[in-house]
PDB file of N, CA and C in Angstrom:
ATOM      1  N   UNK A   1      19.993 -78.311 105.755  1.00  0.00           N
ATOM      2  CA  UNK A   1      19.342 -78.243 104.456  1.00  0.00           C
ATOM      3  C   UNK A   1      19.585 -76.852 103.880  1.00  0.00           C
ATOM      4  N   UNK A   2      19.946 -76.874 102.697  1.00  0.00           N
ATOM      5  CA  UNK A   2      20.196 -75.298 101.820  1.00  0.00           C
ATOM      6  C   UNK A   2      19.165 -74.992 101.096  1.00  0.00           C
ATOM      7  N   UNK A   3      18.869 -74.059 100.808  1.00  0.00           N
ATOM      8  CA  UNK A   3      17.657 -73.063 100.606  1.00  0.00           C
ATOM      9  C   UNK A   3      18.110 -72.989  98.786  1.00  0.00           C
ATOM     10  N   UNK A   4      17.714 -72.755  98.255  1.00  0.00           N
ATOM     11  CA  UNK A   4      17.706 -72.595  97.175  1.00  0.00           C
ATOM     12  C   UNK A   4      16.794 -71.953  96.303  1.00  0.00           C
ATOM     13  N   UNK A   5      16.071 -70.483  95.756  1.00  0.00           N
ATOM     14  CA  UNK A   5      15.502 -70.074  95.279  1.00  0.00           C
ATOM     15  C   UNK A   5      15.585 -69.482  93.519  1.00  0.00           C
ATOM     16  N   UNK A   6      14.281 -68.730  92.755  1.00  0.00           N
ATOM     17  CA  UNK A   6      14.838 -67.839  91.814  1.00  0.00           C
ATOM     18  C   UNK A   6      13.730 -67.759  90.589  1.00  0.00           C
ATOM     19  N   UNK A   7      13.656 -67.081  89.641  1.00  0.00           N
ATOM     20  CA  UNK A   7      12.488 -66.966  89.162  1.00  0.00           C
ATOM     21  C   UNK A   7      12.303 -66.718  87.540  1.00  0.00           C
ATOM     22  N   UNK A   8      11.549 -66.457  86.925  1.00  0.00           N
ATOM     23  CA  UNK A   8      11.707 -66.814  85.371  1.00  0.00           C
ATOM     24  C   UNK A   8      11.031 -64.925  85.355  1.00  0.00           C
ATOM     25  N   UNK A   9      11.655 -64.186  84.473  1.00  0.00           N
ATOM     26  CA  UNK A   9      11.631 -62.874  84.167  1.00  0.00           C
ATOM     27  C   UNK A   9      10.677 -62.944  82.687  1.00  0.00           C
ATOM     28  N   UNK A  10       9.161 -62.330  82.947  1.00  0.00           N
ATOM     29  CA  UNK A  10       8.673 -61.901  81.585  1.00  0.00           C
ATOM     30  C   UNK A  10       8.604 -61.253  80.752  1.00  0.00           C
ATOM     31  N   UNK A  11       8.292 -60.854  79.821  1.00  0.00           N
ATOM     32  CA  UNK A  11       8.619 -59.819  78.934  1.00  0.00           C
ATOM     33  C   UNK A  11       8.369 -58.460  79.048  1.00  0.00           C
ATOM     34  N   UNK A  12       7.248 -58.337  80.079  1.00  0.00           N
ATOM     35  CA  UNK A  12       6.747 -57.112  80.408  1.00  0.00           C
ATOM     36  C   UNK A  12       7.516 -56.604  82.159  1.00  0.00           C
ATOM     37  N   UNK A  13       7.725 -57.463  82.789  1.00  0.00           N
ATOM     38  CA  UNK A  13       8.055 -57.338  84.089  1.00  0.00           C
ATOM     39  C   UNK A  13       9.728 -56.964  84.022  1.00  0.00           C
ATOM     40  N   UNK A  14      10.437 -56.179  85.295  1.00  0.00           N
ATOM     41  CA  UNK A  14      11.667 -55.869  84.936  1.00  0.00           C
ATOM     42  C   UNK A  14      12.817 -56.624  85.656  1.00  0.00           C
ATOM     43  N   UNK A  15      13.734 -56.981  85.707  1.00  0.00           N
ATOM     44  CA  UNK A  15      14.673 -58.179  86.559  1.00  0.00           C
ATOM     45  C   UNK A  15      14.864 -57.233  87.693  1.00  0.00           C
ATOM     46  N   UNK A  16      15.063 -57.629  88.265  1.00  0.00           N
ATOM     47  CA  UNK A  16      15.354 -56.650  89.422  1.00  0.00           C
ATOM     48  C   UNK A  16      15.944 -57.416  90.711  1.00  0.00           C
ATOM     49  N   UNK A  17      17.764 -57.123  90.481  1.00  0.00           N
ATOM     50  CA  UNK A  17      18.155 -57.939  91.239  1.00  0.00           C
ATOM     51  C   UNK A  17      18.123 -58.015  92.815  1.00  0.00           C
ATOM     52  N   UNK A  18      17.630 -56.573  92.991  1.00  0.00           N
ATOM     53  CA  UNK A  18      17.139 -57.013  94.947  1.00  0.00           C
ATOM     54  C   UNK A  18      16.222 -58.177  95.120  1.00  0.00           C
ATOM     55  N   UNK A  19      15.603 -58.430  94.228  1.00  0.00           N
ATOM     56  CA  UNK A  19      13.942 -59.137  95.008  1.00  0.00           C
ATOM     57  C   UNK A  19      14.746 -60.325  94.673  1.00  0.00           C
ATOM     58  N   UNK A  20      16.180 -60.950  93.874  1.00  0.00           N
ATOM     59  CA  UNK A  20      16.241 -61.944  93.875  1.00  0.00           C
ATOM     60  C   UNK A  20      17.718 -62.091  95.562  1.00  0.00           C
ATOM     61  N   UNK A  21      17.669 -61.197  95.808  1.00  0.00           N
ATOM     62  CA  UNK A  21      18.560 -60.891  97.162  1.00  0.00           C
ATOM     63  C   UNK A  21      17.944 -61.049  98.236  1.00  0.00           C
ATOM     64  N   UNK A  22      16.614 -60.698  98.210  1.00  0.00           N
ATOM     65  CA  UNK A  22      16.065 -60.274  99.306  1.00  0.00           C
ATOM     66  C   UNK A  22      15.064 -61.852  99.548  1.00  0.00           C
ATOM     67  N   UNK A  23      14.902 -62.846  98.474  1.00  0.00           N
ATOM     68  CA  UNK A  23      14.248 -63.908  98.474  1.00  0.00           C
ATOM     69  C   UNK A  23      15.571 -64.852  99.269  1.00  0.00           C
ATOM     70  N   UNK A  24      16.399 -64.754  98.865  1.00  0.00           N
ATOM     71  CA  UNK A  24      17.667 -65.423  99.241  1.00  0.00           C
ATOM     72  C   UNK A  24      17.808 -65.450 100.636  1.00  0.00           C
ATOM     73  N   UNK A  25      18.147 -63.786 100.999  1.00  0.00           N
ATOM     74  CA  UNK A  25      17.799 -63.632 102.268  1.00  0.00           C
ATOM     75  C   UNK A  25      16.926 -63.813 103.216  1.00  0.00           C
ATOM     76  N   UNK A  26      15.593 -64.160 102.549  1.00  0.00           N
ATOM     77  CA  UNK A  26      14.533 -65.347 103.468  1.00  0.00           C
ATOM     78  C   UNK A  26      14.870 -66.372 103.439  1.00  0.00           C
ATOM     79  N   UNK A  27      15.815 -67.009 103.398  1.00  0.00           N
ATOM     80  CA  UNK A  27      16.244 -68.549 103.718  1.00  0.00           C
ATOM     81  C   UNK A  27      17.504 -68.693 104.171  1.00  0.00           C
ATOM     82  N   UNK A  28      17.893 -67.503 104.731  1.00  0.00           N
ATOM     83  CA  UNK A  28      19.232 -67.266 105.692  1.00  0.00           C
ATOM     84  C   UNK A  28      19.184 -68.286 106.519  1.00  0.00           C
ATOM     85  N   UNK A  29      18.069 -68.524 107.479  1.00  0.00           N
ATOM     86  CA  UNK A  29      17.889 -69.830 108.569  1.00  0.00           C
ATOM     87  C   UNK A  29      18.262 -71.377 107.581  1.00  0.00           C
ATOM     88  N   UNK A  30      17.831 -71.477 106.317  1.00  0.00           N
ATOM     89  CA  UNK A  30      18.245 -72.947 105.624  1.00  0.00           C
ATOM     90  C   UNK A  30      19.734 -73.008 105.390  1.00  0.00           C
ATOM     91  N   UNK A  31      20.172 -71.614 105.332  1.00  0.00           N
ATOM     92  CA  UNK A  31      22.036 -71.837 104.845  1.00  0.00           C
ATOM     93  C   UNK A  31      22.965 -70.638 105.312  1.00  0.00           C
ATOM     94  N   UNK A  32      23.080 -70.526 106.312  1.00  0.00           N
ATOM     95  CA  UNK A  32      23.734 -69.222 106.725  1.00  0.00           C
ATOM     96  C   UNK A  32      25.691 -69.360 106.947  1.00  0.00           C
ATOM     97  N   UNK A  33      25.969 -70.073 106.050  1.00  0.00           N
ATOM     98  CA  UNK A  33      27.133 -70.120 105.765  1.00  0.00           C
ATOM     99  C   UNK A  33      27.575 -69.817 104.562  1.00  0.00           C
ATOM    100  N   UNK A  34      26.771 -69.738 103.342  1.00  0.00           N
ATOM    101  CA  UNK A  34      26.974 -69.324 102.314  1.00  0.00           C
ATOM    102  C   UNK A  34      25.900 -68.865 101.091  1.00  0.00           C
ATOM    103  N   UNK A  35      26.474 -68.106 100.340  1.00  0.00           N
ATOM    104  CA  UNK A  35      25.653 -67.577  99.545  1.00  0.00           C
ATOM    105  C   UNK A  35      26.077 -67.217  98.241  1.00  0.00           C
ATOM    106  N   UNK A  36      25.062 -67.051  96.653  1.00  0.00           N
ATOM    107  CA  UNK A  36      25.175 -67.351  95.318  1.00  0.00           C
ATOM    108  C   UNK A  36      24.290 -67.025  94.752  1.00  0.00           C
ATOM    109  N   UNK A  37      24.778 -66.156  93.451  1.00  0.00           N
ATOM    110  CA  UNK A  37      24.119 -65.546  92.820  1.00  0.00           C
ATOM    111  C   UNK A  37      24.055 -65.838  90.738  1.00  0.00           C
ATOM    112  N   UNK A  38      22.990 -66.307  90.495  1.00  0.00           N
ATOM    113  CA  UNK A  38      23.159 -66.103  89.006  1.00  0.00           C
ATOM    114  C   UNK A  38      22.577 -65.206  88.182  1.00  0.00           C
ATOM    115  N   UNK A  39      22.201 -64.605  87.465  1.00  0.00           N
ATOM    116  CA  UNK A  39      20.979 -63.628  86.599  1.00  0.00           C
ATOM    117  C   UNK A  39      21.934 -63.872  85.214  1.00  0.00           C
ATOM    118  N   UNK A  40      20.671 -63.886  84.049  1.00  0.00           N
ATOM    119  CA  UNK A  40      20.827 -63.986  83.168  1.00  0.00           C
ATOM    120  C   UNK A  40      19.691 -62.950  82.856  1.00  0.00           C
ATOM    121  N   UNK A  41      19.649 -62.360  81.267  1.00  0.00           N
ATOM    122  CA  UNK A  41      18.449 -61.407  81.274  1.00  0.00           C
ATOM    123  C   UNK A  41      16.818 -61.636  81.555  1.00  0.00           C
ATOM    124  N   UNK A  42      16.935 -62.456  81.457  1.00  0.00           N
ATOM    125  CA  UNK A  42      15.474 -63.287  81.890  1.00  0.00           C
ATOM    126  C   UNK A  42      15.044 -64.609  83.124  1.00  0.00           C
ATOM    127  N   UNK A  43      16.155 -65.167  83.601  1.00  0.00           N
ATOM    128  CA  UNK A  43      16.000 -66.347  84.123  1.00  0.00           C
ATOM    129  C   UNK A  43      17.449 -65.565  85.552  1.00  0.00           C
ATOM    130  N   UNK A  44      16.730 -65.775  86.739  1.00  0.00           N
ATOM    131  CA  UNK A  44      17.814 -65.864  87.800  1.00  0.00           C
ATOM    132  C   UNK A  44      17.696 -66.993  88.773  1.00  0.00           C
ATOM    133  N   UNK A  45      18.801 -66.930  89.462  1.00  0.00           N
ATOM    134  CA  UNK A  45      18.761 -68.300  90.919  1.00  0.00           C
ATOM    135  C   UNK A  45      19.721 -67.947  91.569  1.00  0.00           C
ATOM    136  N   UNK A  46      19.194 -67.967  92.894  1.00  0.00           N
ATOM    137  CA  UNK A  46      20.278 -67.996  93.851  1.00  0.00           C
ATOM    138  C   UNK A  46      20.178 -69.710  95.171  1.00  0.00           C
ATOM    139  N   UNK A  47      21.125 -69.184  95.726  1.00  0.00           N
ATOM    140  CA  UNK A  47      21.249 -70.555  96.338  1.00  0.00           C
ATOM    141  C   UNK A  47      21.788 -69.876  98.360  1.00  0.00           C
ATOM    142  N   UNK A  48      21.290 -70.790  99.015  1.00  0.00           N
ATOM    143  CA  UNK A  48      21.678 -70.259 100.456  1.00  0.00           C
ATOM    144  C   UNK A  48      22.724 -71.577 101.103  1.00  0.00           C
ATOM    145  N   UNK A  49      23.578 -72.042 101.540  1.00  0.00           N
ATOM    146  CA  UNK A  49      24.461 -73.060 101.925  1.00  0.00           C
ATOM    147  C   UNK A  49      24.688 -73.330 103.678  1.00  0.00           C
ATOM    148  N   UNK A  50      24.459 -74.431 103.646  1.00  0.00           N
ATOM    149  CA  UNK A  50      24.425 -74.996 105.304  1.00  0.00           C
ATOM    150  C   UNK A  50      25.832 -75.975 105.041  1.00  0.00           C
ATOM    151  N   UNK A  51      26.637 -75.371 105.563  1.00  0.00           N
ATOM    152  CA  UNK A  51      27.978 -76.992 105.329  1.00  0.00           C
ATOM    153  C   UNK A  51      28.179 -77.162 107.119  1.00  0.00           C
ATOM    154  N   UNK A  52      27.770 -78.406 106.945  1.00  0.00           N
ATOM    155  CA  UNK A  52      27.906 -79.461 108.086  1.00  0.00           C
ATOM    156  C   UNK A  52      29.142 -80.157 107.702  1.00  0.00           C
ATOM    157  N   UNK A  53      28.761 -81.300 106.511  1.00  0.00           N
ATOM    158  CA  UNK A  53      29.652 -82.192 106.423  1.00  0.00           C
ATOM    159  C   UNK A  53      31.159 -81.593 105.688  1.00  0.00           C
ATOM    160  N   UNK A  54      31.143 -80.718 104.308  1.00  0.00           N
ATOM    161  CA  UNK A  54      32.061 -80.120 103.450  1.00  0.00           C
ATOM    162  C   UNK A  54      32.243 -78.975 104.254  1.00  0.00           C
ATOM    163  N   UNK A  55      32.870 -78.350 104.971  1.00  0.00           N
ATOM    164  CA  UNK A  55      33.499 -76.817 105.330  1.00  0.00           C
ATOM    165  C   UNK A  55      33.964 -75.790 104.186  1.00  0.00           C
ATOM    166  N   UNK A  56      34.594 -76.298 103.313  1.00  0.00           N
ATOM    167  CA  UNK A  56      35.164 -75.798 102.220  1.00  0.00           C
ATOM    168  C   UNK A  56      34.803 -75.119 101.051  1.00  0.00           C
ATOM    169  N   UNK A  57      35.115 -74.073 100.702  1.00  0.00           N
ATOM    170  CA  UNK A  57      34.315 -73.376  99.829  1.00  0.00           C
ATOM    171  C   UNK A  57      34.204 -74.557  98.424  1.00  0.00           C
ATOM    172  N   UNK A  58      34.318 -75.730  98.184  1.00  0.00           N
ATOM    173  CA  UNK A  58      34.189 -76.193  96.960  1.00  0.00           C
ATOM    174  C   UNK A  58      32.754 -76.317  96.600  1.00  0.00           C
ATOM    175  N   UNK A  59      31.938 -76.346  97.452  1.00  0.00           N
ATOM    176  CA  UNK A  59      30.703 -76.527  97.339  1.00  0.00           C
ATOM    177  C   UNK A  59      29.578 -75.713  97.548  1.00  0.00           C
ATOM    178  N   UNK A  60      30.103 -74.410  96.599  1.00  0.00           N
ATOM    179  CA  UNK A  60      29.676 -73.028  96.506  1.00  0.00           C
ATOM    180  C   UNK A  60      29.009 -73.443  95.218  1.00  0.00           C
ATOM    181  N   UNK A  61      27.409 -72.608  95.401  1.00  0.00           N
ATOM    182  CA  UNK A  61      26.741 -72.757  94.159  1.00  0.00           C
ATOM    183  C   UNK A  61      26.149 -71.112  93.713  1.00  0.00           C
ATOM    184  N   UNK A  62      25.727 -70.979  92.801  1.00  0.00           N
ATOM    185  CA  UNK A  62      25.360 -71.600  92.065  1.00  0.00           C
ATOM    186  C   UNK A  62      27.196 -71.847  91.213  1.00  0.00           C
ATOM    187  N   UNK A  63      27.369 -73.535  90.690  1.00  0.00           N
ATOM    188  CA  UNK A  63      28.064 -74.100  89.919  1.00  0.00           C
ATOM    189  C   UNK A  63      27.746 -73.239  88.173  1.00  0.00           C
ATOM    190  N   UNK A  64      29.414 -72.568  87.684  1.00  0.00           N
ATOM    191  CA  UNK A  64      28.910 -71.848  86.008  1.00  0.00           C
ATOM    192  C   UNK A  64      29.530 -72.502  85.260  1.00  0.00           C
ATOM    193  N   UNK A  65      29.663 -72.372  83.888  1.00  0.00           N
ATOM    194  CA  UNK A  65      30.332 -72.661  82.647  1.00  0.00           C
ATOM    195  C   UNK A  65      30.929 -71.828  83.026  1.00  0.00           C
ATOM    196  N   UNK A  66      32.249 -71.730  82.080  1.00  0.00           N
ATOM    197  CA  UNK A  66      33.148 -70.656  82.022  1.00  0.00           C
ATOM    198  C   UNK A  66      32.725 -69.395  81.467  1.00  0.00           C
ATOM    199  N   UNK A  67      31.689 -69.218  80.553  1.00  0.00           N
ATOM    200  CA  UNK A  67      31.299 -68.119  80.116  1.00  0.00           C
ATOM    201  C   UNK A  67      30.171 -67.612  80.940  1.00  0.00           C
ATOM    202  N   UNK A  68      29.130 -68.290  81.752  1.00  0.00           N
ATOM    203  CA  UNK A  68      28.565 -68.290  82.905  1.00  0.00           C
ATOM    204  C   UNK A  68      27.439 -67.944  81.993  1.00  0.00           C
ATOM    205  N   UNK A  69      26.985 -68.534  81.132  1.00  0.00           N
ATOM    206  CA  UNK A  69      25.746 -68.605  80.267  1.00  0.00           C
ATOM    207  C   UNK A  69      24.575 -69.834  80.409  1.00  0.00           C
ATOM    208  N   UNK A  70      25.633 -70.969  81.167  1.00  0.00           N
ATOM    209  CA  UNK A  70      25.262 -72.186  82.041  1.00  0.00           C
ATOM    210  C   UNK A  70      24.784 -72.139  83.588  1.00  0.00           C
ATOM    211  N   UNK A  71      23.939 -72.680  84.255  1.00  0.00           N
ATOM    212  CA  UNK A  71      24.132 -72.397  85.521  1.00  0.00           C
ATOM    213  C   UNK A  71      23.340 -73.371  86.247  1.00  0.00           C
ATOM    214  N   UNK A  72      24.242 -74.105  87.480  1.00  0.00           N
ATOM    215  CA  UNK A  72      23.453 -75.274  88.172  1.00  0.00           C
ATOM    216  C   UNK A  72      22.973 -74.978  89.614  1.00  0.00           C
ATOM    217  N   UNK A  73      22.060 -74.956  90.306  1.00  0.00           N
ATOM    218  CA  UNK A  73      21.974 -74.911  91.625  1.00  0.00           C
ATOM    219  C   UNK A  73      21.431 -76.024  92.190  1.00  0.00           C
ATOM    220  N   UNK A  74      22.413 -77.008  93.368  1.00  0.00           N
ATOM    221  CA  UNK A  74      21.558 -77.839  93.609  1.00  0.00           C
ATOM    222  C   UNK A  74      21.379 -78.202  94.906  1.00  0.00           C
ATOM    223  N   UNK A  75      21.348 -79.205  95.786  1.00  0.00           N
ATOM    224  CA  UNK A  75      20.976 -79.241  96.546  1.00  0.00           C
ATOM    225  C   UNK A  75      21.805 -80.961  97.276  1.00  0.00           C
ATOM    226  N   UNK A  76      22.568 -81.178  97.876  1.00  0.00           N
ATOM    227  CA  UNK A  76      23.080 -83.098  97.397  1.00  0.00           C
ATOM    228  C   UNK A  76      23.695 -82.941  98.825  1.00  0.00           C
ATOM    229  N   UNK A  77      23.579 -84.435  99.487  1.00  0.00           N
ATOM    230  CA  UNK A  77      24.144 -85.209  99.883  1.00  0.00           C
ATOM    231  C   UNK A  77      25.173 -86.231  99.734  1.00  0.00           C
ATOM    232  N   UNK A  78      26.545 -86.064 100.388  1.00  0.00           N
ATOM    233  CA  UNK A  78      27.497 -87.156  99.712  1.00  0.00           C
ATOM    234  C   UNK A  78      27.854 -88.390 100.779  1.00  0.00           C
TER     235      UNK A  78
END
């Protein structure tokens, strides 16, 4: 199972991308094969990856748009 975390930034509070590193890094045990990062100025997510079945980096998240203004993190079984 992959870990998946991340948090909504308020107007008064400051982004601060360790605490979204260091949340990530508490779920090293859910995915310790891979790891993903998004931040936008207000909204971040990261993602932790367990590949059992896929080995292959294709199933690296977080998934961007090309301008990386988009951003998916999920979690699936195939």
């Amino acid at each position: 199972m992959c870990g998946i975390a991340g948090y909504v930034v308020h107007e008064n509070s400051g982004n601060s991308n360790e605490t979204l590193i260091k949340m990530t890094h508490g779920l090293t045990n859910r995915g310790p094969d891979d790891k993903g990062y998004f931040w936008l100025p207000r909204v971040v997510s990261g993602s932790r990856r367990l590949s059992i079945i896929d080995l292959s980096s294709s199933g690296r998240a977080p998934i961007c748009n090309e301008t990386r203004t988009v951003a998916l993190v999920q979690n699936y079984n195939s």
